[in-house]
Protein backbone atom coordinates (compact mmCIF):
# COMPACT_ATOMS: atom_id res chain seq x y z
CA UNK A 1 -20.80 -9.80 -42.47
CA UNK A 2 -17.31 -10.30 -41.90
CA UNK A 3 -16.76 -6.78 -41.33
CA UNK A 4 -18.84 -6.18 -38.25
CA UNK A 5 -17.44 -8.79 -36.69
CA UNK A 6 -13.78 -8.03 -36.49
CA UNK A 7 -14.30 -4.46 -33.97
CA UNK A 8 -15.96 -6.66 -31.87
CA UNK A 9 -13.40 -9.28 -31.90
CA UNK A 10 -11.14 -6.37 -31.13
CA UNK A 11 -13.01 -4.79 -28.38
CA UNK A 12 -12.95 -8.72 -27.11
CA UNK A 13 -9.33 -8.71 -27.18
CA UNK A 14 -8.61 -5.31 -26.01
CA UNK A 15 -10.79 -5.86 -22.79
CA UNK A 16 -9.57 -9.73 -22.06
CA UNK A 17 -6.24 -8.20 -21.76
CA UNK A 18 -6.91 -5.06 -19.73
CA UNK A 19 -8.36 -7.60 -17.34
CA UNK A 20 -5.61 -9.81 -17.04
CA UNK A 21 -3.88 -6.42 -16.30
CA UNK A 22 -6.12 -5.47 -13.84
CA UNK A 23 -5.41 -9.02 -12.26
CA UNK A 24 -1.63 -9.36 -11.96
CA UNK A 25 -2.00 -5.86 -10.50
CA UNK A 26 -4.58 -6.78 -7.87
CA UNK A 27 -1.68 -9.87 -7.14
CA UNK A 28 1.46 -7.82 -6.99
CA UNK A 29 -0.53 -5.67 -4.62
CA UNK A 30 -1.77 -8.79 -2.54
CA UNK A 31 2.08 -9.96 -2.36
CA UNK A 32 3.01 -6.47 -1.37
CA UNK A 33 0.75 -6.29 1.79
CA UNK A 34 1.84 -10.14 2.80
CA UNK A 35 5.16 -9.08 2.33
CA UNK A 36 4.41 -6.02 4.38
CA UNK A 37 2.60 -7.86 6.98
CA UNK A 38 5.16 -10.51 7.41
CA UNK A 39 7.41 -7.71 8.46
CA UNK A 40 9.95 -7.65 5.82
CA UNK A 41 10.84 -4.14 5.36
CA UNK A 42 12.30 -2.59 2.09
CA UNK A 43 15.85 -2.34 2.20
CA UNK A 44 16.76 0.72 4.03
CA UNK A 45 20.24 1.97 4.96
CA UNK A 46 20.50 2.22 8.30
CA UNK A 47 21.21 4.98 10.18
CA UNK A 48 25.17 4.26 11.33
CA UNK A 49 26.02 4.49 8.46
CA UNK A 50 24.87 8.79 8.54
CA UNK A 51 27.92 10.74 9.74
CA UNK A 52 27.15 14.03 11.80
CA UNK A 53 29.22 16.79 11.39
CA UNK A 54 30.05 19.32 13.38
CA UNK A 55 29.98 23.06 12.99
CA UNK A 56 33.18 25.38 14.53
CA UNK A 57 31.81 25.58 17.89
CA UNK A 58 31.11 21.81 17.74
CA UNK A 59 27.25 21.91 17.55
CA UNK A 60 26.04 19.22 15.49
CA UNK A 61 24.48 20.29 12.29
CA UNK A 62 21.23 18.55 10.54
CA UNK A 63 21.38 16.12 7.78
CA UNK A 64 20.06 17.31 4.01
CA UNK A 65 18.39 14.78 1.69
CA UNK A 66 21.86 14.26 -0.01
CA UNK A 67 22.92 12.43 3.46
CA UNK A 68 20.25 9.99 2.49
CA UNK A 69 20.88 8.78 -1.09
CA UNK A 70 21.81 5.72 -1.97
């Protein structure tokens, strides 16, 4: 008897916790939005900090992505 208890036990455990899962997901996602809706935006460099070059008959060139790392 013991035996036939103990995958169930395990199939208790395994779903119990991919609940929980589920649920701190659902609440880092619920924080995101308020976060989102309180208008705090992720940190972004702004864009003084972007230098524009100029080419030799001093027309400005475009940025690449390496401009905008870090």
């Amino acid at each position: 008897m013991a035996g036939t208890s103990r995958p169930s036990f395990t199939k208790r455990q395994k779903e119990r916790s991919r609940q929980e899962k589920q649920a701190e997901k659902a609440q880092k996602k619920a924080q995101r939005r308020q976060q989102a809706t309180e208008g705090e935006a992720p940190a972004t460099r702004p864009l003084a900090d972007l230098v524009v070059t100029h080419d030799e008959e001093g027309q400005p060139q475009g940025f690449d992505f390496h401009d905008f790392d870090k």
